[in-house]
N, C-alpha and C. Protein backbone atom coordinates (compact mmCIF):
# COMPACT_ATOMS: atom_id res chain seq x y z
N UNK A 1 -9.82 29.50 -7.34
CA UNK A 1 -9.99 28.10 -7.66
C UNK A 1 -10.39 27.34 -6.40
N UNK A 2 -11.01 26.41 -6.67
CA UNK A 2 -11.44 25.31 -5.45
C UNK A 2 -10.72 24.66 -5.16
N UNK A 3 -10.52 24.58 -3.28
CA UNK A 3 -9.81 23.47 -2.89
C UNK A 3 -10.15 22.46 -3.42
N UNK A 4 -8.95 21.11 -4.06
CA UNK A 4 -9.66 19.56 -4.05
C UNK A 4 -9.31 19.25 -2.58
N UNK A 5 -10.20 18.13 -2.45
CA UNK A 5 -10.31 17.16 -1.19
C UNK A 5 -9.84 15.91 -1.59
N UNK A 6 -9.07 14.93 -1.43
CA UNK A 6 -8.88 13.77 -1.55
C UNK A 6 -9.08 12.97 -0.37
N UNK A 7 -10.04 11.80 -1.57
CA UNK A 7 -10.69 10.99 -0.77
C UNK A 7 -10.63 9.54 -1.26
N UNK A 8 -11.37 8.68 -0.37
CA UNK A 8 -11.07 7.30 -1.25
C UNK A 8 -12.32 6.62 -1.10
N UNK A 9 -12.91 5.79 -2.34
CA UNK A 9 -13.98 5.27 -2.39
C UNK A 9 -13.59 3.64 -1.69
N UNK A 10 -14.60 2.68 -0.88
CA UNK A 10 -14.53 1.57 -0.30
C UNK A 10 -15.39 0.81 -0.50
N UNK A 11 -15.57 -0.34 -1.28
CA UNK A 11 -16.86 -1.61 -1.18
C UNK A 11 -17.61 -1.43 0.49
N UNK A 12 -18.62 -1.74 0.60
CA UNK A 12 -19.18 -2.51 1.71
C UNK A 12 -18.64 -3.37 2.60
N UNK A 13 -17.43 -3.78 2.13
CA UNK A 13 -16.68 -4.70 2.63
C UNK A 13 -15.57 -4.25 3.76
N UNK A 14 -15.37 -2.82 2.94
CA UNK A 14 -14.40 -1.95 3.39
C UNK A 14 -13.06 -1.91 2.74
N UNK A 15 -13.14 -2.96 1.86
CA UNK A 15 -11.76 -2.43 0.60
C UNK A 15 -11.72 -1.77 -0.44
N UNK A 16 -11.04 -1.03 -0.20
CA UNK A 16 -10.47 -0.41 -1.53
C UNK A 16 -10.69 0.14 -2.63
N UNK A 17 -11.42 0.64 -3.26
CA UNK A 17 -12.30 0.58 -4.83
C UNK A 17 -11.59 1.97 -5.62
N UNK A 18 -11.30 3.38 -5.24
CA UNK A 18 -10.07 4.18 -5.95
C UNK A 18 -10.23 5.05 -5.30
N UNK A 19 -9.59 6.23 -5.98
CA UNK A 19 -9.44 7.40 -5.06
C UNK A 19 -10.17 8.06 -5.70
N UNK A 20 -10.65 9.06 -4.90
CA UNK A 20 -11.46 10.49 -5.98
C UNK A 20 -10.81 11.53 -5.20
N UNK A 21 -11.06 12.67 -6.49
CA UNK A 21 -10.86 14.09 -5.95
C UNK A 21 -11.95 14.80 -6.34
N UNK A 22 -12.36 15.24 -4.76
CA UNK A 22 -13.55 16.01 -5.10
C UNK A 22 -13.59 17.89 -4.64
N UNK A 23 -14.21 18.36 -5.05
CA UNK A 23 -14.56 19.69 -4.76
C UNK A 23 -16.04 20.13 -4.29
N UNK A 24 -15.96 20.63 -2.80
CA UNK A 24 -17.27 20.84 -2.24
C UNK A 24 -17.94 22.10 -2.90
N UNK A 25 -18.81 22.25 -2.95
CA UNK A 25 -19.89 23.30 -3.17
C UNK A 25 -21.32 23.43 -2.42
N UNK A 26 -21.13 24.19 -1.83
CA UNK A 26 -22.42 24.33 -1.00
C UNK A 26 -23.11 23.08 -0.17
N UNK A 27 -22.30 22.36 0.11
CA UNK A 27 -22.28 21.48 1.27
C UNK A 27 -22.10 19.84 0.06
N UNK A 28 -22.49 19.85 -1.05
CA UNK A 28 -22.19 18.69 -2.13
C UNK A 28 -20.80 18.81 -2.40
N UNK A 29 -20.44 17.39 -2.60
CA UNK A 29 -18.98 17.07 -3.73
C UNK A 29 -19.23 17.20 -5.21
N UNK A 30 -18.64 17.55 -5.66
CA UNK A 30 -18.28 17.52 -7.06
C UNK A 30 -17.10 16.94 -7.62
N UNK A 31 -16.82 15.88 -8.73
CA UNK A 31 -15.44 15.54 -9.07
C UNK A 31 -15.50 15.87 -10.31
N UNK A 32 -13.82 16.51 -10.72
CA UNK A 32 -13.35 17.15 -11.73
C UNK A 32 -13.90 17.65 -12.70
N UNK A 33 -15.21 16.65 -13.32
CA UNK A 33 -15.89 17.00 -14.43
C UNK A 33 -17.38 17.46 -14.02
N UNK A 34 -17.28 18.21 -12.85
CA UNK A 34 -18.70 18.87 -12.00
C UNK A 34 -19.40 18.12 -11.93
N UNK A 35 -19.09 16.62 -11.63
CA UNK A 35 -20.70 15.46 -11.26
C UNK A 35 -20.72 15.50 -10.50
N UNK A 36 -22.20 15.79 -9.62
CA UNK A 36 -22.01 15.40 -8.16
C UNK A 36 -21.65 13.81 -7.66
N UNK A 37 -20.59 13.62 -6.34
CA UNK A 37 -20.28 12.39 -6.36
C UNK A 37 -21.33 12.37 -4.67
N UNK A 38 -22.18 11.30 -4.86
CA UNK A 38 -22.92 10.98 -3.55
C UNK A 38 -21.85 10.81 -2.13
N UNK A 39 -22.40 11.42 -1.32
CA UNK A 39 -21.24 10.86 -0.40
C UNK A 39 -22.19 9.86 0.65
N UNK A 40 -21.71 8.84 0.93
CA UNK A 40 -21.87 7.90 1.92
C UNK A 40 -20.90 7.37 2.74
N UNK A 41 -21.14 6.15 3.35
CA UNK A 41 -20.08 5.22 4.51
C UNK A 41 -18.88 4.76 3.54
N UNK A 42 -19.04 4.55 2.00
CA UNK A 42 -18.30 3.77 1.34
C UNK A 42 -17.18 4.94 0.98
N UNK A 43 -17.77 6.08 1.20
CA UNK A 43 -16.73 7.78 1.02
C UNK A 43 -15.68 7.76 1.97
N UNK A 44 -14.36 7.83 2.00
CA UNK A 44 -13.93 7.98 3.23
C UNK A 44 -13.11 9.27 3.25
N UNK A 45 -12.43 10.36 4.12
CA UNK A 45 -12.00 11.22 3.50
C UNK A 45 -10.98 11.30 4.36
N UNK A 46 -10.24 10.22 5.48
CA UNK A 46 -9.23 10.07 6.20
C UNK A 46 -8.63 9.43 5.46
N UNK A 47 -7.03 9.85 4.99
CA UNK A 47 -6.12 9.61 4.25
C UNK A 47 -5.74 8.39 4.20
N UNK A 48 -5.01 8.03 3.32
CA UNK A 48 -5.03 6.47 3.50
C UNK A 48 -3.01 6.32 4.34
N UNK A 49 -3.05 5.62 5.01
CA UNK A 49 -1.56 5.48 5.70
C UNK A 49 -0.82 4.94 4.52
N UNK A 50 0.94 5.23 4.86
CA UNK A 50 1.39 4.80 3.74
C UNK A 50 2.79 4.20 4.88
N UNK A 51 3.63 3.00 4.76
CA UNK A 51 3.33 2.20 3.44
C UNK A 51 1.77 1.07 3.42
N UNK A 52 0.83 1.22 2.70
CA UNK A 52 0.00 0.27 2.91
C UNK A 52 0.01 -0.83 1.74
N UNK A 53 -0.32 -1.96 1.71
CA UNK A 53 -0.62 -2.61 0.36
C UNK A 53 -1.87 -2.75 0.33
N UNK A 54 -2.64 -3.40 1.05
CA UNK A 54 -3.79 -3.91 0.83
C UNK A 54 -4.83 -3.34 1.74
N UNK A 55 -5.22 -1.93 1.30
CA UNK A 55 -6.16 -1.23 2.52
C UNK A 55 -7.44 -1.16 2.63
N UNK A 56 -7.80 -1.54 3.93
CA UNK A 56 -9.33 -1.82 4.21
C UNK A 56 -9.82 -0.89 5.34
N UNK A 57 -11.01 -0.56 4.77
CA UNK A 57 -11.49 0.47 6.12
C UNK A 57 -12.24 -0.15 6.79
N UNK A 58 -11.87 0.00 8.75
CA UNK A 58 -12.94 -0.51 9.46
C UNK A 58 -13.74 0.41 10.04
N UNK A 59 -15.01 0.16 9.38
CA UNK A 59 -16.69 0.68 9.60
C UNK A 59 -16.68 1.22 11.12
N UNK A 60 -16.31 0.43 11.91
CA UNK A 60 -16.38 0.23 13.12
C UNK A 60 -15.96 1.55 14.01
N UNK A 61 -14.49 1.27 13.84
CA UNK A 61 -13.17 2.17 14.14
C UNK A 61 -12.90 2.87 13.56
N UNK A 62 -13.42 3.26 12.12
CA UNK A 62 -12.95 4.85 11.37
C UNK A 62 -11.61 4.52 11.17
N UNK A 63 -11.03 3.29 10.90
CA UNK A 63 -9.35 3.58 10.58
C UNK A 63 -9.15 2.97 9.61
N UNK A 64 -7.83 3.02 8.69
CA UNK A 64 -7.48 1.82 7.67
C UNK A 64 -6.90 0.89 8.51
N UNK A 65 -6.97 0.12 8.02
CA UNK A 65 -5.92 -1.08 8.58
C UNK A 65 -5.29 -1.82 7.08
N UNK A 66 -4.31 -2.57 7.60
CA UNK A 66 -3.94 -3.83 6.54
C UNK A 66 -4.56 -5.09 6.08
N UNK A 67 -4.78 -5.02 4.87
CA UNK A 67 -5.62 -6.25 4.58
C UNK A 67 -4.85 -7.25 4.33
N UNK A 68 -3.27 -7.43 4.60
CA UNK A 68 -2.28 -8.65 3.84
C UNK A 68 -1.77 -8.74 5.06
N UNK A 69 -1.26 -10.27 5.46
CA UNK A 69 -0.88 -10.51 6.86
C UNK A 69 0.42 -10.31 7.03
N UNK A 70 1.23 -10.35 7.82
CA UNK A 70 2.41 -10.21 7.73
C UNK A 70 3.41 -11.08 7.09
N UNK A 71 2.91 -12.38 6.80
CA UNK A 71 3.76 -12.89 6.34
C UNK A 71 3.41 -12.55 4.56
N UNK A 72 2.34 -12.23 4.42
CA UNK A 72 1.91 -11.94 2.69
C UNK A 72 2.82 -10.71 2.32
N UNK A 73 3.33 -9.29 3.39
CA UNK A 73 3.58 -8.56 3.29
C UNK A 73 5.33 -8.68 3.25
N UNK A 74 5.92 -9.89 4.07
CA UNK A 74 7.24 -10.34 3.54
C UNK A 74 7.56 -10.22 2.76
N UNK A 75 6.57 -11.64 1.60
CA UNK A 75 6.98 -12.01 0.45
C UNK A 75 6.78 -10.79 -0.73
N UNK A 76 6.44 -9.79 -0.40
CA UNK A 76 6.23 -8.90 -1.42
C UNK A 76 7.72 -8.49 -1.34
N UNK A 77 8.07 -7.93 -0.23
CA UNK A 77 9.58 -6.92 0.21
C UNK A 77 10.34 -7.86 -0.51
N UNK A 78 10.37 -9.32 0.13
CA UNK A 78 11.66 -10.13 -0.31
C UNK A 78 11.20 -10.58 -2.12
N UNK A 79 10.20 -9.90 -2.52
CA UNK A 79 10.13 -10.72 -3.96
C UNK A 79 11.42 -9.99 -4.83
N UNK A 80 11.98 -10.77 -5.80
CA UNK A 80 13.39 -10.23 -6.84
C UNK A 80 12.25 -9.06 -7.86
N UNK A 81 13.63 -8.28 -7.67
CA UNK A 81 13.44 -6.88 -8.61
C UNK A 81 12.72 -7.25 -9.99
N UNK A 82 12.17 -6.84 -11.09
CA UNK A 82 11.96 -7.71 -12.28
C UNK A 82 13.63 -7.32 -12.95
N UNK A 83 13.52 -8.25 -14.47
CA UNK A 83 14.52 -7.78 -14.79
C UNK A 83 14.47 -6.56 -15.32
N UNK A 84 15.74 -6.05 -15.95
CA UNK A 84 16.00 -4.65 -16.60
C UNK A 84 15.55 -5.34 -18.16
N UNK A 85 14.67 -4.07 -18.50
CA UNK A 85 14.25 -4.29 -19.52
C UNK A 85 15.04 -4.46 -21.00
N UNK A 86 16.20 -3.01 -20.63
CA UNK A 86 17.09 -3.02 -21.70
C UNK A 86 18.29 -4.34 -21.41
N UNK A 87 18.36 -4.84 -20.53
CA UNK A 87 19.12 -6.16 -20.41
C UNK A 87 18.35 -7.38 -20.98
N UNK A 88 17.40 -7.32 -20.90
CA UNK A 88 16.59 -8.47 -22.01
C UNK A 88 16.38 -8.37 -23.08
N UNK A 89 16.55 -6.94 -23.38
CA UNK A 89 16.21 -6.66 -25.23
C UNK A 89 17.81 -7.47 -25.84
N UNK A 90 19.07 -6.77 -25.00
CA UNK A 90 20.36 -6.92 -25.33
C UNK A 90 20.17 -8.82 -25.42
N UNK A 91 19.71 -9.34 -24.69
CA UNK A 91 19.98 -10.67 -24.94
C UNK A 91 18.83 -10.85 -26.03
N UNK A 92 17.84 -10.47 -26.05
CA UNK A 92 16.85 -10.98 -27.45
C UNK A 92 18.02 -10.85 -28.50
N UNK A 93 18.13 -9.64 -28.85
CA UNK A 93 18.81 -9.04 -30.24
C UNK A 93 20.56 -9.83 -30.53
N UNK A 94 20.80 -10.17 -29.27
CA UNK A 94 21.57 -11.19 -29.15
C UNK A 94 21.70 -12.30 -29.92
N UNK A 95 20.78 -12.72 -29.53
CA UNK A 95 19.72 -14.27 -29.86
C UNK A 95 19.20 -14.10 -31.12
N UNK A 96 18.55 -12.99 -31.88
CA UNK A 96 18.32 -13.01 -33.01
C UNK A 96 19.62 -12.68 -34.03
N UNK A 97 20.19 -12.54 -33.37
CA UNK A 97 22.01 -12.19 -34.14
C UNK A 97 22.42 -13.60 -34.50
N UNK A 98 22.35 -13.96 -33.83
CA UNK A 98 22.71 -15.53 -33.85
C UNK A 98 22.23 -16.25 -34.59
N UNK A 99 20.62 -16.10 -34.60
CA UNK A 99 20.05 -16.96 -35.31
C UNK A 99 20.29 -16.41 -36.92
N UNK A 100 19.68 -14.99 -37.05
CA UNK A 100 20.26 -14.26 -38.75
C UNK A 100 21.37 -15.11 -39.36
N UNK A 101 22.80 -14.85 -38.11
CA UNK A 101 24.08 -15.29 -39.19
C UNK A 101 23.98 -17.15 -39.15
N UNK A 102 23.60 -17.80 -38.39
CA UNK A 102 23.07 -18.99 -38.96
C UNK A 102 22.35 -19.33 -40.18
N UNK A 103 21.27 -18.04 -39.99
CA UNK A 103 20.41 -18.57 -41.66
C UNK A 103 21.35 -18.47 -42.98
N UNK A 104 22.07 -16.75 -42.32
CA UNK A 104 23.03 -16.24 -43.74
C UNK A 104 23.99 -17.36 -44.08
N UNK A 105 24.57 -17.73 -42.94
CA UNK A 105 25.74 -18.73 -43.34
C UNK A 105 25.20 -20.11 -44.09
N UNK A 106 24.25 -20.43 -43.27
CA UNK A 106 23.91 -22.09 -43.88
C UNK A 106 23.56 -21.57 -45.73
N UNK A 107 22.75 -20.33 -46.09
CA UNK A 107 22.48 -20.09 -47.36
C UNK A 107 23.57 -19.33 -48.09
N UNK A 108 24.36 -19.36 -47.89
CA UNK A 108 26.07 -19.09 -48.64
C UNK A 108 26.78 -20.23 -48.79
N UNK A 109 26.10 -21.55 -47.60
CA UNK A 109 27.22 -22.33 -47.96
C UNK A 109 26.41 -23.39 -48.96
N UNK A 110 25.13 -23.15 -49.04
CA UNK A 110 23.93 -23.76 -49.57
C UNK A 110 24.35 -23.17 -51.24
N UNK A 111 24.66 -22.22 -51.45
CA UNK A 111 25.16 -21.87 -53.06
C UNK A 111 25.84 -21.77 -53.27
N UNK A 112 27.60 -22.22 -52.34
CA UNK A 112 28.27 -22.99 -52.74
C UNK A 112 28.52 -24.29 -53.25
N UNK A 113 27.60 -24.84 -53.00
CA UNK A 113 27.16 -26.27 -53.53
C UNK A 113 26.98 -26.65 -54.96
């Protein structure tokens, strides 16, 4: 079987655009479904650093760098967890409990009348 290579595709700009996995053959890439993938400047095949958020390659220097400043990269760390999902269902079903025996009750006491 063929080594894959992982690599990452980059705008012109030098950000970001996805990853590919490719497989060489006779000096061409190929990805998964045997297309050849062109390789150019926008190809990069130096790994991307981790932790990164926002990675940009410089043309220049051959390196990633960070595209979010440090203070953008704060507010991510310090942003709140989301909630727990099954803790919001428990309060929906809650809430619709509530509302049910409201309807049931007001229409029991509605044909008591």
């Amino acid at each position: 079987m063929d080594k894959i290579i992982q690599a990452s595709r980059v705008d012109k700009a030098g950000k970001y655009v996805e990853a590919l996995a490719l497989i060489e053959k006779d000096g061409n890439y190929f990805n998964l479904l045997d297309q050849e993938v062109p390789i150019d400047d926008t190809v990069v095949f130096d790994p991307l650093p981790m932790p990164i958020y926002t990675p940009i390659w410089d043309f220049k220097r051959k390196v990633w760098k960070e595209g979010l400043s440090a203070e953008e990269i704060e507010q991510i760390k310090n942003r709140p967890d989301p909630p727990d999902p099954v803790k919001v269902m428990e309060k929906q079903i809650k809430a619709l409990q509530k509302a049910l025996n409201y309807v049931l009750v007001d229409q029991e006491e509605a044909s008591e009348e």
